[in-house]
PDB file of N, CA and C in Angstrom:
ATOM      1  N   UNK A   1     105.907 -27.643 -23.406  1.00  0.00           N
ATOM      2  CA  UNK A   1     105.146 -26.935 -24.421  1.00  0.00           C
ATOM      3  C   UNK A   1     105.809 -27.098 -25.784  1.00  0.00           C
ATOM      4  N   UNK A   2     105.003 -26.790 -27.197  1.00  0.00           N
ATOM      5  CA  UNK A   2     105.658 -26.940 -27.909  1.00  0.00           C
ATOM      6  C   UNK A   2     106.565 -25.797 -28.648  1.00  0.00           C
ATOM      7  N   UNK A   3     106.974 -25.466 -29.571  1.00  0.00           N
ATOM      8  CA  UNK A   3     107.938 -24.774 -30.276  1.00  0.00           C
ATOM      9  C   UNK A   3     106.985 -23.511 -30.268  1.00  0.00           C
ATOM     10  N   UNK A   4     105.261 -23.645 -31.052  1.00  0.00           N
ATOM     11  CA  UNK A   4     104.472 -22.381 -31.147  1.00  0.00           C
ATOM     12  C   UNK A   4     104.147 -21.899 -30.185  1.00  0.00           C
ATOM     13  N   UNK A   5     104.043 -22.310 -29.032  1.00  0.00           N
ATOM     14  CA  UNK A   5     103.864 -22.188 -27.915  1.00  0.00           C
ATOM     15  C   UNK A   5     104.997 -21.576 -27.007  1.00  0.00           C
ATOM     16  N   UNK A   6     106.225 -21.544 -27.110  1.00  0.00           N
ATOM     17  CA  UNK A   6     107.174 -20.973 -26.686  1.00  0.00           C
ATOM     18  C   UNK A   6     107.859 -19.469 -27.559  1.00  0.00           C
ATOM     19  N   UNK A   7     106.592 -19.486 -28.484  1.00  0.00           N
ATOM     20  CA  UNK A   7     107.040 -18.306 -29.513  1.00  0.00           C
ATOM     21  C   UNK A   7     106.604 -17.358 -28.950  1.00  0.00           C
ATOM     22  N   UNK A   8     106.778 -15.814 -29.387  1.00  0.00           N
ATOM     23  CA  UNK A   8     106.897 -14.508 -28.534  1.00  0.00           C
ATOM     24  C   UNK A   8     105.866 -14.111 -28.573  1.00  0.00           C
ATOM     25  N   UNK A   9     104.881 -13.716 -27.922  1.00  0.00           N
ATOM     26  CA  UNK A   9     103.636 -13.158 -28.457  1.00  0.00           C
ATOM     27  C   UNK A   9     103.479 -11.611 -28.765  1.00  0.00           C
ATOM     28  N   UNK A  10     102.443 -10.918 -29.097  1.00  0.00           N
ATOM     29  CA  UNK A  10     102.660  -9.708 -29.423  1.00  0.00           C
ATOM     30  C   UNK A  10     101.728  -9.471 -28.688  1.00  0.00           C
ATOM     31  N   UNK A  11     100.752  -9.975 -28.129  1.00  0.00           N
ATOM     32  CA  UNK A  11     100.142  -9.451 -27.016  1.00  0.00           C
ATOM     33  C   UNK A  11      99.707 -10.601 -25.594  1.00  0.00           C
ATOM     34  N   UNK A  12      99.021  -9.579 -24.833  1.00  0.00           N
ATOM     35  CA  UNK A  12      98.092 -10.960 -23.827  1.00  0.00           C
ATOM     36  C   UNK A  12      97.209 -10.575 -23.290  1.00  0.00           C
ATOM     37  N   UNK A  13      96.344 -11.498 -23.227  1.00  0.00           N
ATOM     38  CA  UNK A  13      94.971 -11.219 -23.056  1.00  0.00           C
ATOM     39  C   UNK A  13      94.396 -11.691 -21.636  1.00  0.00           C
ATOM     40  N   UNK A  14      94.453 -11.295 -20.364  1.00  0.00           N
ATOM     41  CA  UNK A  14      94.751 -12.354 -19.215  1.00  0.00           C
ATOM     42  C   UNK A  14      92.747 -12.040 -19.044  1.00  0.00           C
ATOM     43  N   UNK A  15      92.005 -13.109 -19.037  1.00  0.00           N
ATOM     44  CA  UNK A  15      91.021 -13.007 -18.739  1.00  0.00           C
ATOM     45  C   UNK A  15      90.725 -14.072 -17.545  1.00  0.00           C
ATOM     46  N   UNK A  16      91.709 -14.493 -16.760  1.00  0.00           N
ATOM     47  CA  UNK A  16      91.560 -14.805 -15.479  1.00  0.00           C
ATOM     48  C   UNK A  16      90.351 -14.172 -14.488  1.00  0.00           C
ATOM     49  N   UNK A  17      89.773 -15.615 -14.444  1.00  0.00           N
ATOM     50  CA  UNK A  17      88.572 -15.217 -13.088  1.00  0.00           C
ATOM     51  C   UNK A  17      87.442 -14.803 -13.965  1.00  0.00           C
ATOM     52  N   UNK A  18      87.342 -14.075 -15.092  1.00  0.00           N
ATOM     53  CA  UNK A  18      86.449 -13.853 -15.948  1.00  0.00           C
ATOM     54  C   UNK A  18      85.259 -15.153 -16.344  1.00  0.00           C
ATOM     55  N   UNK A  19      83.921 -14.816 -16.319  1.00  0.00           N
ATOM     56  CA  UNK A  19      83.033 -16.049 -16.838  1.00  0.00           C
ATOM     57  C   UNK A  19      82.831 -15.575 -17.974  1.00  0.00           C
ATOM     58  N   UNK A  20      81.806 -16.335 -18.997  1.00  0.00           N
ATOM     59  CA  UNK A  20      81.402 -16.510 -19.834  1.00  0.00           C
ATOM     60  C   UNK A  20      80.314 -15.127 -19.870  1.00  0.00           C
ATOM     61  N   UNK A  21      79.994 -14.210 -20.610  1.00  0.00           N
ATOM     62  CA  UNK A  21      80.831 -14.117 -22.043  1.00  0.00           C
ATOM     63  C   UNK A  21      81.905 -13.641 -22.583  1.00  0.00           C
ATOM     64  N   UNK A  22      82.608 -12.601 -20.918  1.00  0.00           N
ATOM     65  CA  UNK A  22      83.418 -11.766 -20.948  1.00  0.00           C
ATOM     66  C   UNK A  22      84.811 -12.177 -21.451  1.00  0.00           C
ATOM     67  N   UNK A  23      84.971 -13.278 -21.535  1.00  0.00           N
ATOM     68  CA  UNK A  23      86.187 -13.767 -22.050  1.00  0.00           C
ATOM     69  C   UNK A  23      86.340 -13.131 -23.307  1.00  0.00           C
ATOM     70  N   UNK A  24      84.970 -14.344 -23.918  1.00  0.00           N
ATOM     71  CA  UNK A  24      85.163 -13.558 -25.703  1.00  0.00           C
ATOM     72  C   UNK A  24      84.795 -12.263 -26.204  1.00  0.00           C
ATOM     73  N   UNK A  25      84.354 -11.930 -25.118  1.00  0.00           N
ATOM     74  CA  UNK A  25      84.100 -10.399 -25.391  1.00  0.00           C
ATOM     75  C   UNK A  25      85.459  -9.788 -25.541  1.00  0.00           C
ATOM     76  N   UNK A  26      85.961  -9.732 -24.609  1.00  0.00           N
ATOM     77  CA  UNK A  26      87.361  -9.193 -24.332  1.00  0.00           C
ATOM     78  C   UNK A  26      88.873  -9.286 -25.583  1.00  0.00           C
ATOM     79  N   UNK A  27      88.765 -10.952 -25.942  1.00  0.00           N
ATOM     80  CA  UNK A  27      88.780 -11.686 -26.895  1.00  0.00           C
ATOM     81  C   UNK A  27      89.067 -10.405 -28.571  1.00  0.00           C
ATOM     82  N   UNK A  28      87.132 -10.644 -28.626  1.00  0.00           N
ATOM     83  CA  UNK A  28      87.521  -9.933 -29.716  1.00  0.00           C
ATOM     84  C   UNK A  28      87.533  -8.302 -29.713  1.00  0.00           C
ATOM     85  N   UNK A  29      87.835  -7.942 -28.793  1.00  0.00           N
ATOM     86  CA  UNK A  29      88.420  -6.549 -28.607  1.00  0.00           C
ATOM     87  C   UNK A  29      89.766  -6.435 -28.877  1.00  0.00           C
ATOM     88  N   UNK A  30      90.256  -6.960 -28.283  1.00  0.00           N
ATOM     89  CA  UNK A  30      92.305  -7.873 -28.214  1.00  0.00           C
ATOM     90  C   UNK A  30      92.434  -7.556 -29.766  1.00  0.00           C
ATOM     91  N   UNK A  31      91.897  -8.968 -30.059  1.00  0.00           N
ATOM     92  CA  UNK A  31      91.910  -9.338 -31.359  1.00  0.00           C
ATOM     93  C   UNK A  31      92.093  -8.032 -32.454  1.00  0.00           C
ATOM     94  N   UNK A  32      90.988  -7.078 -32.235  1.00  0.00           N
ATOM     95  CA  UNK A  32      90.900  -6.387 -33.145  1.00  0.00           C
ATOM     96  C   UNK A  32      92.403  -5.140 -33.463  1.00  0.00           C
ATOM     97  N   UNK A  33      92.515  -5.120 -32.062  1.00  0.00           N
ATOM     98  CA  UNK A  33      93.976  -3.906 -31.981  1.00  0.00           C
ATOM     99  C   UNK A  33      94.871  -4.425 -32.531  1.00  0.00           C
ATOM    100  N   UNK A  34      95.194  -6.141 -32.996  1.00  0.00           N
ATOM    101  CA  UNK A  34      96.151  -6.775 -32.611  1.00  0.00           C
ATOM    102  C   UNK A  34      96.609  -6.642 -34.567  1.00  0.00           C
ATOM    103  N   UNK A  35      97.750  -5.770 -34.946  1.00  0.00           N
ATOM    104  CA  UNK A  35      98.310  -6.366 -36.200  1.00  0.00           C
ATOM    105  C   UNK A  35      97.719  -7.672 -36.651  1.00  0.00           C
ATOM    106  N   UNK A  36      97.593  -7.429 -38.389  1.00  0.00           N
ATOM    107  CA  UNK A  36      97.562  -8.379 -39.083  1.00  0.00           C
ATOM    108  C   UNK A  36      98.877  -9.780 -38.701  1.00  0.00           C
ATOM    109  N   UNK A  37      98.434 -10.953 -38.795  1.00  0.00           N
ATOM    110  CA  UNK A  37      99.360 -12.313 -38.357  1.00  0.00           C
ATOM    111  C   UNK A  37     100.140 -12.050 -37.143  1.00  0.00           C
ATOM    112  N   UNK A  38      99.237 -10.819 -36.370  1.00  0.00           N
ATOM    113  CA  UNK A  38     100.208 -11.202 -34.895  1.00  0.00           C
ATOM    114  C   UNK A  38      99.473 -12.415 -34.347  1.00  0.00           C
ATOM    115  N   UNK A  39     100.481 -12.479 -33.523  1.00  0.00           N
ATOM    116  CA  UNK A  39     100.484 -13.758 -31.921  1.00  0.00           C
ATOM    117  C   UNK A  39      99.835 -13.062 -30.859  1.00  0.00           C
ATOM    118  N   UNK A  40      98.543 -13.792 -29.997  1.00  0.00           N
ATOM    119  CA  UNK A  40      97.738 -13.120 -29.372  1.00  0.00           C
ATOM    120  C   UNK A  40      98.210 -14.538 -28.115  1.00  0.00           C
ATOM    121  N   UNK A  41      98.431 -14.612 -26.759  1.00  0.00           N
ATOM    122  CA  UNK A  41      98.162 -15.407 -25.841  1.00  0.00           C
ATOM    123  C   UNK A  41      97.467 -14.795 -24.958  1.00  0.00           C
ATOM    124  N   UNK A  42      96.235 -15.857 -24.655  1.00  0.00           N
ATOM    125  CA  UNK A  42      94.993 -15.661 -23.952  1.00  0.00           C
ATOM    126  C   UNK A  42      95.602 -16.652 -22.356  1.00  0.00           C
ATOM    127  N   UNK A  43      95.009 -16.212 -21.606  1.00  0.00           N
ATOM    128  CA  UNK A  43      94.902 -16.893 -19.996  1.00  0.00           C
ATOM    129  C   UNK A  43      93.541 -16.634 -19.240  1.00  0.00           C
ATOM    130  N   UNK A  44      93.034 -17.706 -19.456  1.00  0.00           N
ATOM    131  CA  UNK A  44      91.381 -17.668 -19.101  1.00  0.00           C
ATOM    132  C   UNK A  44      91.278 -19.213 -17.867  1.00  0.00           C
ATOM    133  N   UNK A  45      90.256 -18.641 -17.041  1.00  0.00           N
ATOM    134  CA  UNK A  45      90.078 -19.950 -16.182  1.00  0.00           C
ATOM    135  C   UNK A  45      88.553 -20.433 -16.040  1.00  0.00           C
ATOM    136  N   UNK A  46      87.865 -20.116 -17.332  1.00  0.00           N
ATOM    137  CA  UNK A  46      86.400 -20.297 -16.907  1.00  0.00           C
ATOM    138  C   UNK A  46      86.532 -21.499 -18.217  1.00  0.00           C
ATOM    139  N   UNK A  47      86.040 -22.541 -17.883  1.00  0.00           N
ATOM    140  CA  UNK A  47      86.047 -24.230 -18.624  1.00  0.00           C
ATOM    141  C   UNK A  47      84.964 -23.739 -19.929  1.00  0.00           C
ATOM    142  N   UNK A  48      84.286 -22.990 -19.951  1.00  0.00           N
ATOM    143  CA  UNK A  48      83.410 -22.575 -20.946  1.00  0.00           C
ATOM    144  C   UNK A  48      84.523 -21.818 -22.796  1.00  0.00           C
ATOM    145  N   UNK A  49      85.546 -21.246 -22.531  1.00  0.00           N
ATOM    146  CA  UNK A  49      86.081 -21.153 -23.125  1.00  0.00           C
ATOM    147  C   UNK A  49      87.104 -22.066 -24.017  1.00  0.00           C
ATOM    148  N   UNK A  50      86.903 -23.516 -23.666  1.00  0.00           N
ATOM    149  CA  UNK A  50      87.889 -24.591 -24.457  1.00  0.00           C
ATOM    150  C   UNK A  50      86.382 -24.989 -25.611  1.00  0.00           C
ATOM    151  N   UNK A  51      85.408 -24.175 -25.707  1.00  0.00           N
ATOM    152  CA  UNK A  51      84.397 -24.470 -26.512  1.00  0.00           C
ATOM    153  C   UNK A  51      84.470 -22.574 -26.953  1.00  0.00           C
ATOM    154  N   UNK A  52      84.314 -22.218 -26.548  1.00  0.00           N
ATOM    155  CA  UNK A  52      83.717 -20.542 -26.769  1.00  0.00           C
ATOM    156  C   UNK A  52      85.168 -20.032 -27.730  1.00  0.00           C
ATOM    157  N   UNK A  53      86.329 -20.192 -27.567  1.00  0.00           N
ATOM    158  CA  UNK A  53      87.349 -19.626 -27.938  1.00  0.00           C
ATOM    159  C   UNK A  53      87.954 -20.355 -29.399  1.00  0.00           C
ATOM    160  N   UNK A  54      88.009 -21.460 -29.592  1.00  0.00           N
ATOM    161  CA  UNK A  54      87.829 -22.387 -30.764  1.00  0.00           C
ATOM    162  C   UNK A  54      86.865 -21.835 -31.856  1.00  0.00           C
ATOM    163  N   UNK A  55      85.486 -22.141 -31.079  1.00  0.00           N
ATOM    164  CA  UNK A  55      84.570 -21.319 -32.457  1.00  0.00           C
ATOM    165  C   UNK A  55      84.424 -19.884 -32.460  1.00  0.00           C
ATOM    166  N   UNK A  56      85.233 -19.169 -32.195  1.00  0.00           N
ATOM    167  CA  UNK A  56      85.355 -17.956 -32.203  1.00  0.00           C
ATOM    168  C   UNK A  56      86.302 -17.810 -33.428  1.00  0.00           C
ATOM    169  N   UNK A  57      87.254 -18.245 -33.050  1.00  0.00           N
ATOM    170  CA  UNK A  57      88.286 -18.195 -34.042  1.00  0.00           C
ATOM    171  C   UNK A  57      88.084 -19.252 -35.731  1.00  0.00           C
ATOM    172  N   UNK A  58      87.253 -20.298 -35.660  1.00  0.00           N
ATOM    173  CA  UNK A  58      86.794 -20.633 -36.703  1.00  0.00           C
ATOM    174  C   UNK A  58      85.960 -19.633 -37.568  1.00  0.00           C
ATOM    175  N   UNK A  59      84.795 -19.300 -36.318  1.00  0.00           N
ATOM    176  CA  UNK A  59      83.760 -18.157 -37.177  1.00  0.00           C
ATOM    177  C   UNK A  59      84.471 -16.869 -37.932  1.00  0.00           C
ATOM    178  N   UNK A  60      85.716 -16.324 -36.926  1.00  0.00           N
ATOM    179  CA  UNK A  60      86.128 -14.825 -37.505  1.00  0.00           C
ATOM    180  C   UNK A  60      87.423 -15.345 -38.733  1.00  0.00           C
ATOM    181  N   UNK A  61      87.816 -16.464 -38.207  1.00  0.00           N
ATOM    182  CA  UNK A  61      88.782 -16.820 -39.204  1.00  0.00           C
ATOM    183  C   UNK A  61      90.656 -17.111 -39.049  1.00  0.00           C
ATOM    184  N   UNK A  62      90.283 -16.566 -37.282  1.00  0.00           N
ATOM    185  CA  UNK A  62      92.010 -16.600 -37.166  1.00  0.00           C
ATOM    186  C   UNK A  62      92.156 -17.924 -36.908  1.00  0.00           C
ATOM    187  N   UNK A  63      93.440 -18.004 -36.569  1.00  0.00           N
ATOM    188  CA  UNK A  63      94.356 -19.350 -36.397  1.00  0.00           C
ATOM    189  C   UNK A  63      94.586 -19.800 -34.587  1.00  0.00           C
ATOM    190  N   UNK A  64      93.809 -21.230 -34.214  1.00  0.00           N
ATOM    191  CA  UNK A  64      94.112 -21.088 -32.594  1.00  0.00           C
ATOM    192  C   UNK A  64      95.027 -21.910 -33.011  1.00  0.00           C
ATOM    193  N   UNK A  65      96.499 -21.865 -32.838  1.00  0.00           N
ATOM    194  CA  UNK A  65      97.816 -22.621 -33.072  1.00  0.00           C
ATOM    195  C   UNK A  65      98.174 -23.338 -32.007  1.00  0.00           C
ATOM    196  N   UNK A  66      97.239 -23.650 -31.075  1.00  0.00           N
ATOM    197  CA  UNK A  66      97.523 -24.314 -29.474  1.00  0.00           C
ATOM    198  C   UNK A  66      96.758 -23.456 -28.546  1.00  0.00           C
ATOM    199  N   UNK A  67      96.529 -25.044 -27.852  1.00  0.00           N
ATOM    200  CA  UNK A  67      95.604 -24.331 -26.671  1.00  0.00           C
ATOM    201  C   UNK A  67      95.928 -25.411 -25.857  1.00  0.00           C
ATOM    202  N   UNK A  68      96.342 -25.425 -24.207  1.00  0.00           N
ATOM    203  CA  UNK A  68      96.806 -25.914 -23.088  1.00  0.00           C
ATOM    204  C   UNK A  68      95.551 -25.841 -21.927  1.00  0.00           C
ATOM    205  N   UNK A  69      95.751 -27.044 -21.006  1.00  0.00           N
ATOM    206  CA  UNK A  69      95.377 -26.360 -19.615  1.00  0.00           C
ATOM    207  C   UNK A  69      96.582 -27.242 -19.028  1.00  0.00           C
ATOM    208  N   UNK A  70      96.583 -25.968 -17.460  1.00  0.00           N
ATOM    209  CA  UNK A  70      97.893 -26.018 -16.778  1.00  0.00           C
ATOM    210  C   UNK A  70      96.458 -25.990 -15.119  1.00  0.00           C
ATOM    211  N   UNK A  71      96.161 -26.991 -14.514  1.00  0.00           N
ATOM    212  CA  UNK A  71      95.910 -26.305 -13.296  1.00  0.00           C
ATOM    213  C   UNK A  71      94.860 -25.764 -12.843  1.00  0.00           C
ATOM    214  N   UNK A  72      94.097 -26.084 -14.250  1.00  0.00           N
ATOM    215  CA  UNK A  72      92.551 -25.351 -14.230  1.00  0.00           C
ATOM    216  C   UNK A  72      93.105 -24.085 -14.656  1.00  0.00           C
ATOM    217  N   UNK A  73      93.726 -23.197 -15.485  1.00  0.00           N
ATOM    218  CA  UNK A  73      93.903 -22.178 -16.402  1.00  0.00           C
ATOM    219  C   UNK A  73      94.421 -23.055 -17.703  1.00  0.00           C
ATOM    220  N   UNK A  74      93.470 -22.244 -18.712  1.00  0.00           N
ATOM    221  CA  UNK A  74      93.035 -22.545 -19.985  1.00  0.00           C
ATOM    222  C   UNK A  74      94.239 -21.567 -20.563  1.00  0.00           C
ATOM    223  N   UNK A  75      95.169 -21.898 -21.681  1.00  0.00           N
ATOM    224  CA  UNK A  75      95.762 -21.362 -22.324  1.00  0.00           C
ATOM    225  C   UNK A  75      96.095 -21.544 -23.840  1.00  0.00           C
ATOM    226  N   UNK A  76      95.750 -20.133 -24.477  1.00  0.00           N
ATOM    227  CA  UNK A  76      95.792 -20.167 -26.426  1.00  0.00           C
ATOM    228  C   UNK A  76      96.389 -19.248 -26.778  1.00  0.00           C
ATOM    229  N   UNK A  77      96.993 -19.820 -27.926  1.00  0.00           N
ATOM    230  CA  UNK A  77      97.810 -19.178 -28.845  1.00  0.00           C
ATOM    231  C   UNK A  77      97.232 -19.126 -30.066  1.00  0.00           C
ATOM    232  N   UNK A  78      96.419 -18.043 -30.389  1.00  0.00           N
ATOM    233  CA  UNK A  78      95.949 -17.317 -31.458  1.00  0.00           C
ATOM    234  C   UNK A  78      96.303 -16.338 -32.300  1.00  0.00           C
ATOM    235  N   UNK A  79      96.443 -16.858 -32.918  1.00  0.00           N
ATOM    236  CA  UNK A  79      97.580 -15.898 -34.610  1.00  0.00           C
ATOM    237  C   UNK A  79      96.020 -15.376 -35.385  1.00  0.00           C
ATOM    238  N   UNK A  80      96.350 -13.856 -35.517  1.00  0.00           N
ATOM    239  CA  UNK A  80      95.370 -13.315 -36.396  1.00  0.00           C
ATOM    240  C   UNK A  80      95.505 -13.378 -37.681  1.00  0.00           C
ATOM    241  N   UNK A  81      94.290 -13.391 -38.352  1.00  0.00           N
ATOM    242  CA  UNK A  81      94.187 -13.710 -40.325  1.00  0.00           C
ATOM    243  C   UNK A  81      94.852 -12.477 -40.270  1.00  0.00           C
ATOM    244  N   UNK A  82      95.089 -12.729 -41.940  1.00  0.00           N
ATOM    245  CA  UNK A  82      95.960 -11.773 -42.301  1.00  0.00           C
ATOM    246  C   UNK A  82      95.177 -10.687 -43.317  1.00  0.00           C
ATOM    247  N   UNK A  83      93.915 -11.371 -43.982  1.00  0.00           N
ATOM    248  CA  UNK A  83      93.457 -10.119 -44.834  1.00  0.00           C
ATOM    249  C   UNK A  83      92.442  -9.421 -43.913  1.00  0.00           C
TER     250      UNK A  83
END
Protein backbone atom coordinates (compact mmCIF):
# COMPACT_ATOMS: atom_id res chain seq x y z
CA UNK A 1 0.00 0.00 0.00
CA UNK A 2 1.03 3.36 -0.31
CA UNK A 3 2.22 6.04 2.32
CA UNK A 4 -1.78 7.62 2.26
CA UNK A 5 -2.94 4.56 2.63
CA UNK A 6 -1.01 3.47 5.63
CA UNK A 7 -2.02 6.84 7.28
CA UNK A 8 -4.28 6.78 10.49
CA UNK A 9 -7.73 7.19 9.84
CA UNK A 10 -10.17 8.99 11.99
CA UNK A 11 -12.82 6.84 11.23
CA UNK A 12 -14.30 3.51 9.41
CA UNK A 13 -16.91 2.87 7.63
CA UNK A 14 -17.16 -1.12 7.21
CA UNK A 15 -20.03 -1.53 4.72
CA UNK A 16 -19.20 -5.14 4.08
CA UNK A 17 -21.90 -7.40 2.51
CA UNK A 18 -23.89 -4.19 2.01
CA UNK A 19 -25.46 -3.65 -1.80
CA UNK A 20 -26.08 -0.76 -3.57
CA UNK A 21 -27.42 1.98 -2.28
CA UNK A 22 -26.66 1.32 1.25
CA UNK A 23 -23.12 1.77 0.92
CA UNK A 24 -23.46 5.43 -0.07
CA UNK A 25 -26.04 5.91 2.00
CA UNK A 26 -24.12 4.99 4.94
CA UNK A 27 -21.20 6.82 3.24
CA UNK A 28 -22.68 10.04 3.53
CA UNK A 29 -23.88 9.70 6.98
CA UNK A 30 -20.00 8.80 8.07
CA UNK A 31 -19.04 11.53 6.13
CA UNK A 32 -21.11 14.01 7.71
CA UNK A 33 -20.02 13.28 11.62
CA UNK A 34 -16.60 13.11 10.34
CA UNK A 35 -14.39 16.58 11.25
CA UNK A 36 -13.48 18.95 8.71
CA UNK A 37 -10.06 17.24 6.57
CA UNK A 38 -10.52 14.09 8.52
CA UNK A 39 -9.46 10.59 7.06
CA UNK A 40 -12.53 8.41 6.52
CA UNK A 41 -11.59 4.43 5.45
CA UNK A 42 -14.44 2.71 3.83
CA UNK A 43 -14.55 -1.42 3.43
CA UNK A 44 -17.25 -2.28 1.03
CA UNK A 45 -17.65 -5.57 -1.08
CA UNK A 46 -20.43 -4.75 -3.48
CA UNK A 47 -18.39 -3.97 -7.19
CA UNK A 48 -21.06 -1.19 -7.65
CA UNK A 49 -19.19 1.11 -5.39
CA UNK A 50 -15.66 1.51 -7.46
CA UNK A 51 -18.30 3.72 -9.60
CA UNK A 52 -20.87 4.92 -6.78
CA UNK A 53 -18.10 6.07 -4.25
CA UNK A 54 -15.78 8.15 -6.73
CA UNK A 55 -18.78 10.22 -7.90
CA UNK A 56 -19.91 10.71 -4.66
CA UNK A 57 -17.02 12.28 -3.57
CA UNK A 58 -16.55 14.38 -6.83
CA UNK A 59 -20.29 15.58 -6.52
CA UNK A 60 -19.98 16.54 -2.55
CA UNK A 61 -16.44 17.59 -3.03
CA UNK A 62 -14.19 15.48 -0.75
CA UNK A 63 -10.93 13.97 -1.61
CA UNK A 64 -10.88 9.89 -2.55
CA UNK A 65 -6.90 9.80 -1.87
CA UNK A 66 -6.88 5.93 -2.83
CA UNK A 67 -8.96 3.30 -3.42
CA UNK A 68 -7.74 -0.61 -3.47
CA UNK A 69 -9.30 -4.01 -4.04
CA UNK A 70 -7.85 -6.82 -1.92
CA UNK A 71 -9.96 -10.16 -2.65
CA UNK A 72 -13.11 -8.85 -3.85
CA UNK A 73 -13.25 -6.08 -0.87
CA UNK A 74 -13.18 -2.64 -2.24
CA UNK A 75 -11.11 -0.24 -0.17
CA UNK A 76 -11.01 4.02 0.15
CA UNK A 77 -9.42 6.49 1.66
CA UNK A 78 -11.50 9.56 1.75
CA UNK A 79 -10.33 12.86 3.27
CA UNK A 80 -13.22 15.32 3.90
CA UNK A 81 -13.33 19.10 2.28
CA UNK A 82 -12.51 21.38 4.51
CA UNK A 83 -15.04 24.36 4.09
Amino acid sequence: MSLRTDATHDDLLDATGLNCPEPVMMLHNKVRDLPAGGLLKVIATDPSTRRDIPKFCVFLGHELLEQAEEAGTYLYWIRKKVD
